[in-house]
N, C-alpha and C. Protein backbone atom coordinates (compact mmCIF):
# COMPACT_ATOMS: atom_id res chain seq x y z
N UNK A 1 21.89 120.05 92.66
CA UNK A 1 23.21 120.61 92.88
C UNK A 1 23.48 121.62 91.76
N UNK A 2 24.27 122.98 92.41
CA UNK A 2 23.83 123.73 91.29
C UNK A 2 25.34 123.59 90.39
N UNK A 3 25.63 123.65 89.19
CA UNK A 3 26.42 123.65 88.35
C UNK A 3 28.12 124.20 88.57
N UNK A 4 28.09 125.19 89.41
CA UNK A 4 29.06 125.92 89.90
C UNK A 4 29.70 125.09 91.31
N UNK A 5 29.02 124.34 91.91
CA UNK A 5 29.47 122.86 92.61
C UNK A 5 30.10 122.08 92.28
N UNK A 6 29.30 121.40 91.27
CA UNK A 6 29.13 120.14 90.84
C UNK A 6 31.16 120.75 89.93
N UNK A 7 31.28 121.51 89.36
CA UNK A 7 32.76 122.15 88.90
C UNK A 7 33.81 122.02 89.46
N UNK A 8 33.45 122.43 91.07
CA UNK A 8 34.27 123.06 91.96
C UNK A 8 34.70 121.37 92.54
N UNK A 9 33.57 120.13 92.80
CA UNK A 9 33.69 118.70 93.34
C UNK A 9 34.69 118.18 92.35
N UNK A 10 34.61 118.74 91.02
CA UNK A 10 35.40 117.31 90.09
C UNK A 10 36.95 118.62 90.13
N UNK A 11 37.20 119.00 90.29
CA UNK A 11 38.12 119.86 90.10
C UNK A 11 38.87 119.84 91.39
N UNK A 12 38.01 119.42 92.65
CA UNK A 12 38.76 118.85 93.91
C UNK A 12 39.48 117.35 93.81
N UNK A 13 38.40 116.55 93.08
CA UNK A 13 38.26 115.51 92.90
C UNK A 13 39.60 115.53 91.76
N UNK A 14 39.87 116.08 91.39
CA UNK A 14 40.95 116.15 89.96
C UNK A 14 42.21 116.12 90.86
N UNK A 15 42.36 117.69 91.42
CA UNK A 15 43.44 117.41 92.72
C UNK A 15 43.94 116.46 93.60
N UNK A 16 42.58 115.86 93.81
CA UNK A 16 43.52 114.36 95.26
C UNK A 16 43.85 113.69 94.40
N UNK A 17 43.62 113.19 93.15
CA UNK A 17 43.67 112.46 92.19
C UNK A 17 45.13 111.98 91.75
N UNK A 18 45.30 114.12 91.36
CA UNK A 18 46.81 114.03 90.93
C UNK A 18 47.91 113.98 92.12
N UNK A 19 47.33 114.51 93.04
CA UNK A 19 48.49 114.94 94.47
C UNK A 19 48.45 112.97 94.92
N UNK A 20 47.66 111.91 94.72
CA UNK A 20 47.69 110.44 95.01
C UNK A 20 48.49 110.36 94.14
N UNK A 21 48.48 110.39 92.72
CA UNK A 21 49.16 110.00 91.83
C UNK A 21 50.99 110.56 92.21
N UNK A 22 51.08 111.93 92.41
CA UNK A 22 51.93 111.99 92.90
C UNK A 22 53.38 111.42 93.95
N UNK A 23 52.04 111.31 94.76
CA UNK A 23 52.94 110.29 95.93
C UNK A 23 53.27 109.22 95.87
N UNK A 24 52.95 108.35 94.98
CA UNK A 24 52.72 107.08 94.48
C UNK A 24 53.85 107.37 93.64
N UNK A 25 54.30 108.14 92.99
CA UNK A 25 56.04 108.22 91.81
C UNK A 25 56.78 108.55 92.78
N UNK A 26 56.04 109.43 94.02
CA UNK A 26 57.45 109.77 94.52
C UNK A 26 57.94 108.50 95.61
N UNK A 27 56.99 107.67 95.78
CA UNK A 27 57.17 106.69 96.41
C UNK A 27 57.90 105.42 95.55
N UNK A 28 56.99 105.02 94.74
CA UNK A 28 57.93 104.31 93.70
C UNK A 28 59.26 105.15 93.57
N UNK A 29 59.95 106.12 93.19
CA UNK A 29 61.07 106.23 93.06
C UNK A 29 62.29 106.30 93.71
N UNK A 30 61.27 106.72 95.38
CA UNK A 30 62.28 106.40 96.60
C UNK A 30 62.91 104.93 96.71
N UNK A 31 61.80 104.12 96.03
CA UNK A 31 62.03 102.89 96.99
C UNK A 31 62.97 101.91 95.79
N UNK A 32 63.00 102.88 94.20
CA UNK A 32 64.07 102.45 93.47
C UNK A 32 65.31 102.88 93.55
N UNK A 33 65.51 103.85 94.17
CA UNK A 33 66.68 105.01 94.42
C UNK A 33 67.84 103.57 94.68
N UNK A 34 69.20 103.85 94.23
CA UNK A 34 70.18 102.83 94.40
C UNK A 34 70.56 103.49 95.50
N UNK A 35 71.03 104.55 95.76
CA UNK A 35 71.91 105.31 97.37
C UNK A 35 72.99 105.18 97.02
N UNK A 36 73.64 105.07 98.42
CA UNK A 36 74.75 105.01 98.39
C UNK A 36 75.67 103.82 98.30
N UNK A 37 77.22 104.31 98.39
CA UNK A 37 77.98 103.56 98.55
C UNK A 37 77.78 102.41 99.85
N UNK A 38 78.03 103.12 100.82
CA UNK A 38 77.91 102.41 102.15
C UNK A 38 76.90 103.20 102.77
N UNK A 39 76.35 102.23 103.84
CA UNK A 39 74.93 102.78 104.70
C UNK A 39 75.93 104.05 106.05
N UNK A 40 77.15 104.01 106.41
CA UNK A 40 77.97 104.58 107.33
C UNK A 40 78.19 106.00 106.47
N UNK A 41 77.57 106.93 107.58
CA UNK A 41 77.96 108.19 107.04
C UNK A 41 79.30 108.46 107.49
N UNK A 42 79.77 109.14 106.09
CA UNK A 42 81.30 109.79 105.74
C UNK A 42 82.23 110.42 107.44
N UNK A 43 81.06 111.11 108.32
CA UNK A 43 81.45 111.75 109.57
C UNK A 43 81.65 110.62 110.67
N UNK A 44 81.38 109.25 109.95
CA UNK A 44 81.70 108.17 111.54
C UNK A 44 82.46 107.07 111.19
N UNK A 45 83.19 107.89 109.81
CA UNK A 45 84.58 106.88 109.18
C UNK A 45 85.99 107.57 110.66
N UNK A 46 86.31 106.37 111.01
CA UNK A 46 87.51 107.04 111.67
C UNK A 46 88.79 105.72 111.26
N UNK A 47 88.43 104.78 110.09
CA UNK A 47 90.34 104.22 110.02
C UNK A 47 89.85 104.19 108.14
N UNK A 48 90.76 104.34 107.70
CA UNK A 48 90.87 104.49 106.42
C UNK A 48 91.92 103.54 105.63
N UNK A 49 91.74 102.49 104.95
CA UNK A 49 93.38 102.13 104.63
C UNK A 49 93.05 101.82 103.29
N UNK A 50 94.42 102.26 101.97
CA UNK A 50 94.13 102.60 100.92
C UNK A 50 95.26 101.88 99.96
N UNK A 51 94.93 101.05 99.04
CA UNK A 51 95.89 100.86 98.19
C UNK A 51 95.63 100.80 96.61
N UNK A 52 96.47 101.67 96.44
CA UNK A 52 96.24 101.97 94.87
C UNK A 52 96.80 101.10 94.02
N UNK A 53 96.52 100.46 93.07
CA UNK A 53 97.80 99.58 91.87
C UNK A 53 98.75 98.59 93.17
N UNK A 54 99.71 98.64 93.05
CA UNK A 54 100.98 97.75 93.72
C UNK A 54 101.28 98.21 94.73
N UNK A 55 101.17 99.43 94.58
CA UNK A 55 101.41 100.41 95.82
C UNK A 55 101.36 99.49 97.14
N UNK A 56 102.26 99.84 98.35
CA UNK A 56 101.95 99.82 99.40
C UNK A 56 100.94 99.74 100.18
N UNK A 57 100.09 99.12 100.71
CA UNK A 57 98.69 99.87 101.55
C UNK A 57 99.29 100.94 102.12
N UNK A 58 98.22 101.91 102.56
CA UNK A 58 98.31 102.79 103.51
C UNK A 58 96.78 102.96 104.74
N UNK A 59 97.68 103.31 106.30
CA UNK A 59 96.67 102.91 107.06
C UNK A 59 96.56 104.33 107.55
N UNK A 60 95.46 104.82 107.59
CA UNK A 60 95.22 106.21 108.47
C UNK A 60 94.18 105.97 109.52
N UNK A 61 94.41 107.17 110.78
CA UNK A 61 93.39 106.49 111.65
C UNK A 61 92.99 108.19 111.92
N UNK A 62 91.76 108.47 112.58
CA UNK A 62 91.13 109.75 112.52
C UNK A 62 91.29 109.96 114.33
N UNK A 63 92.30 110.98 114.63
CA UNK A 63 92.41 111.16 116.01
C UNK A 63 92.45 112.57 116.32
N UNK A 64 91.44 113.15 117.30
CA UNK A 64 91.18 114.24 117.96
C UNK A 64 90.85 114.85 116.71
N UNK A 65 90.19 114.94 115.75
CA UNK A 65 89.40 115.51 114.38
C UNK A 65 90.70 115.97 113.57
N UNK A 66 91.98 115.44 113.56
CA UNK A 66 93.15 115.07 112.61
C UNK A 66 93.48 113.92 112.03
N UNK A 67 93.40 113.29 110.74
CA UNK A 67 93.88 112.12 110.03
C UNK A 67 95.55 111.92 110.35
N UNK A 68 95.78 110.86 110.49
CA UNK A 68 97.16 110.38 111.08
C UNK A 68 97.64 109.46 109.93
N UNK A 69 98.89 109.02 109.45
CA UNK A 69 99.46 107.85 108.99
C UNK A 69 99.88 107.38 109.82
N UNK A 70 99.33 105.75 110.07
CA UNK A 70 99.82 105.11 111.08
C UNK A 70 100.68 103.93 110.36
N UNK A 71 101.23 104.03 109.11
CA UNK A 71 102.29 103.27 108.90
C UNK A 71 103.46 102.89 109.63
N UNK A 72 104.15 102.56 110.64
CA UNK A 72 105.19 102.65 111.45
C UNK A 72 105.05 104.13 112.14
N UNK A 73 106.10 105.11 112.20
CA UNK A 73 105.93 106.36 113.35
C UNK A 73 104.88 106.73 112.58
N UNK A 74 103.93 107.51 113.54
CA UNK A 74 103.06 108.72 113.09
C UNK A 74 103.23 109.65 112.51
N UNK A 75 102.36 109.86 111.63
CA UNK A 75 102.43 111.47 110.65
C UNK A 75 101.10 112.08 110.67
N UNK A 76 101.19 113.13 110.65
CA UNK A 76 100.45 113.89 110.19
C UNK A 76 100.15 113.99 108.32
N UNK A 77 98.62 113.39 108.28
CA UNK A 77 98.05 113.28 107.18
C UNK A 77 97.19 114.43 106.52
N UNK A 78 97.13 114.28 105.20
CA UNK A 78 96.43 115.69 104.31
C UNK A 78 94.76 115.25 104.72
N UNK A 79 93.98 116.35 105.98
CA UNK A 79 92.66 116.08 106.33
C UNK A 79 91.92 115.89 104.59
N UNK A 80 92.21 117.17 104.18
CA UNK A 80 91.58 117.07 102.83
C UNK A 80 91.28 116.35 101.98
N UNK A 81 92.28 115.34 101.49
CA UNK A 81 92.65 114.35 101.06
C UNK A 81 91.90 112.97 101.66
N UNK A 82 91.65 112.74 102.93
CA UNK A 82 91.05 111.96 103.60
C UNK A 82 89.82 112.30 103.62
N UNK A 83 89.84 113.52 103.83
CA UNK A 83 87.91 114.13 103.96
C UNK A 83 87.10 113.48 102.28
N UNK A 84 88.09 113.26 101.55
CA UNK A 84 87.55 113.38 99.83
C UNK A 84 87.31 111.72 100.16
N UNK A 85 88.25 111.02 100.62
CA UNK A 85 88.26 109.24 100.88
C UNK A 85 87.18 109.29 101.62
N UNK A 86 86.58 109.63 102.94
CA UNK A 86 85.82 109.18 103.40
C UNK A 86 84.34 109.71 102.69
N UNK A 87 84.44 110.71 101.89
CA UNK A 87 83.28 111.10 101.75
C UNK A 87 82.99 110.35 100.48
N UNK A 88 83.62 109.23 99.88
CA UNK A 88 83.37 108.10 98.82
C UNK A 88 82.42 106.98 99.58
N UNK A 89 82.29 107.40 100.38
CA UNK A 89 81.39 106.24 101.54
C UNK A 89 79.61 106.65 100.71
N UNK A 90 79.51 107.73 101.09
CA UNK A 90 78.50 108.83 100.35
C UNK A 90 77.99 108.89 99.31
N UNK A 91 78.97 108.36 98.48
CA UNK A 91 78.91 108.33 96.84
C UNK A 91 77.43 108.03 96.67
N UNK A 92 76.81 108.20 95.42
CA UNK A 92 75.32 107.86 95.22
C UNK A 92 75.66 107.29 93.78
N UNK A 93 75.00 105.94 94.21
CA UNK A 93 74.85 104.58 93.39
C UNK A 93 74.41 105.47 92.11
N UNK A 94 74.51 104.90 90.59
CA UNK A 94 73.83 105.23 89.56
C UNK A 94 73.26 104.11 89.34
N UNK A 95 73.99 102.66 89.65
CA UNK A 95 73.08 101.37 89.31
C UNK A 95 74.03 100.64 90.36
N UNK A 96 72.94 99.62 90.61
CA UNK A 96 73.86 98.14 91.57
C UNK A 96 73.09 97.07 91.01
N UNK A 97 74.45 95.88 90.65
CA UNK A 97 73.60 94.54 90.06
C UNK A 97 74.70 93.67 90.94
N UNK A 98 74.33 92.56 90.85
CA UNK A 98 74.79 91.56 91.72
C UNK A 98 76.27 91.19 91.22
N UNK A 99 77.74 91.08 91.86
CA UNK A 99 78.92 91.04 91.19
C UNK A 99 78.53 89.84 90.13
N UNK A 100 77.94 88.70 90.40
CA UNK A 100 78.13 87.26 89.54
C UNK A 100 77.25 87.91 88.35
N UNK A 101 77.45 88.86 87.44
CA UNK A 101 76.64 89.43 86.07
C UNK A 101 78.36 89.84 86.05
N UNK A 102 79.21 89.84 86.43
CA UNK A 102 80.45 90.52 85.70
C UNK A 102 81.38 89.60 85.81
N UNK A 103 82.38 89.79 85.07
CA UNK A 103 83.61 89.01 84.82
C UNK A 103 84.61 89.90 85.28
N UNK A 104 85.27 89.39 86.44
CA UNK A 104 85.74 90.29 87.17
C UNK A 104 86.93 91.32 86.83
N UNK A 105 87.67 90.31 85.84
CA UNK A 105 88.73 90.63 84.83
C UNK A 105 88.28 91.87 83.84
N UNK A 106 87.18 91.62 83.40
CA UNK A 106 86.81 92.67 82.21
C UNK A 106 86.48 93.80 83.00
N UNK A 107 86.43 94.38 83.76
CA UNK A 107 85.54 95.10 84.53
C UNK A 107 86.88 95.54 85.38
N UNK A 108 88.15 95.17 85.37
CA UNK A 108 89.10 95.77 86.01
C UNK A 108 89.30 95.40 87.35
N UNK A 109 88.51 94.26 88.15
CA UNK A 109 88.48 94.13 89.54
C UNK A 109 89.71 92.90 89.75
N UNK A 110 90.25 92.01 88.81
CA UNK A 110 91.13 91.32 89.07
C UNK A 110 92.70 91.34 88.67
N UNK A 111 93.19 92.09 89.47
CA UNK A 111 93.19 92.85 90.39
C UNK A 111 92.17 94.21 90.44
N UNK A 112 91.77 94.73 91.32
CA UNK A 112 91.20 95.59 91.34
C UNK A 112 92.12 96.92 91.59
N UNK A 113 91.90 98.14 90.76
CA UNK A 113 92.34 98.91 90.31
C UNK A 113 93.51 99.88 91.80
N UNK A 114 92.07 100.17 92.51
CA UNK A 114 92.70 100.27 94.20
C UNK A 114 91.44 99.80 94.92
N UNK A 115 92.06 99.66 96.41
CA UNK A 115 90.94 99.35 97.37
C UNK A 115 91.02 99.97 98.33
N UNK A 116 90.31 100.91 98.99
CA UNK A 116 89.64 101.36 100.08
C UNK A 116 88.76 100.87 100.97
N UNK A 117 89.85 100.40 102.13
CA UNK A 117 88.73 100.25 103.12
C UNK A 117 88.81 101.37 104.27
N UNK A 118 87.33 101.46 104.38
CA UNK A 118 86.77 102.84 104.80
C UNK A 118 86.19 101.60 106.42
N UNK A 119 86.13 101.81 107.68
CA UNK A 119 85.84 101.57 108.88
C UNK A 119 85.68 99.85 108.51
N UNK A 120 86.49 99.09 107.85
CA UNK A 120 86.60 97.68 107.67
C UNK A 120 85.82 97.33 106.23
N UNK A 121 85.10 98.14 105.80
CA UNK A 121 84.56 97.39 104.85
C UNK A 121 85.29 98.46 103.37
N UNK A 122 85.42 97.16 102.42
CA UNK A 122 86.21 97.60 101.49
C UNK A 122 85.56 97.50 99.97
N UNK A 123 85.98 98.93 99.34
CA UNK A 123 85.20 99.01 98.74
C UNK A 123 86.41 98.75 97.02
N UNK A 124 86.30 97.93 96.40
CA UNK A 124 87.26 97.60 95.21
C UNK A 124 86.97 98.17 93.85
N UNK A 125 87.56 99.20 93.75
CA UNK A 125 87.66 99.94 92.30
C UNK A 125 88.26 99.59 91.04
N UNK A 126 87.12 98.68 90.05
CA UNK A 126 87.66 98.47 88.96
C UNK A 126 88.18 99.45 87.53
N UNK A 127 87.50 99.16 86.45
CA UNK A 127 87.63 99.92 85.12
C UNK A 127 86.48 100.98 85.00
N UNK A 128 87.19 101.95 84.36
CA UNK A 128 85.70 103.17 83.80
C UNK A 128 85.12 102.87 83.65
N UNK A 129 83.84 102.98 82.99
CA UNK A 129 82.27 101.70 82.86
C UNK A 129 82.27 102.86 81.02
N UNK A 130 82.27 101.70 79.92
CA UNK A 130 81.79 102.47 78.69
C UNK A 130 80.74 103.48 77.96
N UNK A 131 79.94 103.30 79.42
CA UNK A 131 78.65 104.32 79.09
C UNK A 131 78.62 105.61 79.49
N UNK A 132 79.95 105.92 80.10
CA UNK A 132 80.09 107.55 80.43
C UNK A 132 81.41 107.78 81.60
N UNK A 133 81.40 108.90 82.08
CA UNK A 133 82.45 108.65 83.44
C UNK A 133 81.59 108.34 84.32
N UNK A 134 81.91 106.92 84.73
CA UNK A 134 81.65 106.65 85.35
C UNK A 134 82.82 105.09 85.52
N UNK A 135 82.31 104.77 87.47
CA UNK A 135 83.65 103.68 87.35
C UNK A 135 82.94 102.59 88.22
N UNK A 136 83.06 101.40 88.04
CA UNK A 136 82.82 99.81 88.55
C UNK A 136 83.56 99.53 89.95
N UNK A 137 82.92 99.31 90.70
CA UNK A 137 82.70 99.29 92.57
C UNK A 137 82.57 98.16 92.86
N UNK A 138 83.46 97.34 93.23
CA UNK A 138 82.49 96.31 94.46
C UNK A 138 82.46 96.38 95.49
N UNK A 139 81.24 95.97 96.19
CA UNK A 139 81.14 96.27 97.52
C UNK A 139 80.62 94.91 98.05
N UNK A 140 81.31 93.86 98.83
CA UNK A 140 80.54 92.93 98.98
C UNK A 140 80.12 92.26 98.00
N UNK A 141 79.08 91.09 97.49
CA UNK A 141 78.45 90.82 96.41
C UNK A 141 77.71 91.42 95.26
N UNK A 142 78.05 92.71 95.28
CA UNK A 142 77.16 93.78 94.80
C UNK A 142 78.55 94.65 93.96
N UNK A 143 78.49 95.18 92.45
CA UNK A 143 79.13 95.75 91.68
C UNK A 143 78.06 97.10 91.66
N UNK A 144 78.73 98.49 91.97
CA UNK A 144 77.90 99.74 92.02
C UNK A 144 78.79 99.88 90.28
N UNK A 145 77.45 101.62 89.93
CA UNK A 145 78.59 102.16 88.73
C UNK A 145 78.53 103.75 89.80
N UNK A 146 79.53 104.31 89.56
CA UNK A 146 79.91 105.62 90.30
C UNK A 146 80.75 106.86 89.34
N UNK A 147 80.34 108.32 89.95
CA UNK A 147 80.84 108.93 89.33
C UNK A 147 82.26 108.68 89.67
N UNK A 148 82.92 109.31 88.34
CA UNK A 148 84.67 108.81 88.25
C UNK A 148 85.31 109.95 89.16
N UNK A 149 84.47 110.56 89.86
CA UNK A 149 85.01 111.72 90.56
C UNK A 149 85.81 110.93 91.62
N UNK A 150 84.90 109.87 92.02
CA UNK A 150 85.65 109.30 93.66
C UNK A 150 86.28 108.55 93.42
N UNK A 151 87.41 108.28 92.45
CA UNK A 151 88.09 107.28 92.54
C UNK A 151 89.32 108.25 93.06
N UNK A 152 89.79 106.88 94.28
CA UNK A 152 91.13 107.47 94.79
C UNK A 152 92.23 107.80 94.39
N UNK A 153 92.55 108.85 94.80
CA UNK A 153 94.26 109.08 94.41
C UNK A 153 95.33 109.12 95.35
N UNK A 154 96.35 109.43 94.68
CA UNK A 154 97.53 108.75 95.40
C UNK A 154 97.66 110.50 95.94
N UNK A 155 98.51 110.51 97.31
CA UNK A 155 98.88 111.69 97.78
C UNK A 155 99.81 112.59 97.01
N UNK A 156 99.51 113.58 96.84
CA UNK A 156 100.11 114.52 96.16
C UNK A 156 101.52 114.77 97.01
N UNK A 157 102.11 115.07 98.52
CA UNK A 157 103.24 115.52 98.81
C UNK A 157 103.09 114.34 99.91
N UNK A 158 104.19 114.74 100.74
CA UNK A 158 104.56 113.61 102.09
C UNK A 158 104.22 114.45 102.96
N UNK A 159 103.30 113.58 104.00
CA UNK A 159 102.76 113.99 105.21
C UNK A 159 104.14 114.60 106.15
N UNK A 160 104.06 115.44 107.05
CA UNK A 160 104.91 115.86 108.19
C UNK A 160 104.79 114.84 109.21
N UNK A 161 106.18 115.07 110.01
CA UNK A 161 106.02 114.41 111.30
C UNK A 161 105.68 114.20 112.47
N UNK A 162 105.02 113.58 112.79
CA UNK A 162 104.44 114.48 114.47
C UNK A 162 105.58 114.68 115.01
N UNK A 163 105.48 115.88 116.18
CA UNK A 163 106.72 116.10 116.95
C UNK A 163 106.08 115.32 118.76
């Protein structure tokens, strides 16, 4: 085999090598990836109900591609405002550990800060988390950490009335 081969084999051989090695991190890292908040994408949330602190709940329901307050009469709700709630469904995990590693108190969940439930399942927003902005989630048996972007807020003006 002449020399200029035998180069060209380990230098192929180098390639599958690294392009295996490759797939193998990108595989390991898929399969560590935390995700999301909820497995329900943000576009097939249609009831929303939200309570911040003491506050009141509030119930919205998604009709003819308009958010509604269905507290007693109907209103017309801020889409925007709702589009930002449902798209907390979306959120991408930075870590998830099992709630029984936290004390629910320290961590802001007892009471929990507000709760959103997004198509029945509710997601409970505790305290900032000390390692950055970021904020403490439960979801079920499971405590997420999340950017502090999605934590809910309270409506800025009062919805209109339907006529």
């Amino acid at each position: 085999m002449r020399r200029a081969t035998r180069q060209r084999l380990w230098l192929l051989g180098g390639a599958v090598a690294l392009a295996l090695a490759a797939g193998w991190q990108w595989q390991r890292d898929r399969a560590g990836d935390p995700g999301s908040l909820l497995s329900t994408p943000p576009s097939a949330i249609s009831a929303v109900n939200l309570r911040i602190g003491h506050a009141p709940e509030e119930h919205y329901t998604l009709r003819q591609g308009h958010w509604w307050r269905t507290d007693g009469d109907a209103t017309r709700a801020d889409d925007g405002r709702l589009g930002e709630l449902t798209e907390t469904a979306a959120a991408a995990v930075l870590s998830w550990r099992p709630a029984s590693d936290f004390d629910p108190a320290k961590i802001g969940l007892m009471p929990p800060v507000a709760v959103l439930t997004l198509n029945g399942q509710a997601l409970e927003f505790g305290e900032t988390s000390v390692t950055g902005p970021q904020r403490y989630v439960r979801v079920g048996d499971r405590v997420a950490l999340i950017s502090l972007s999605y934590t809910p807020r309270a409506a800025a003006g009062q919805a209109t009335q339907a006529h």
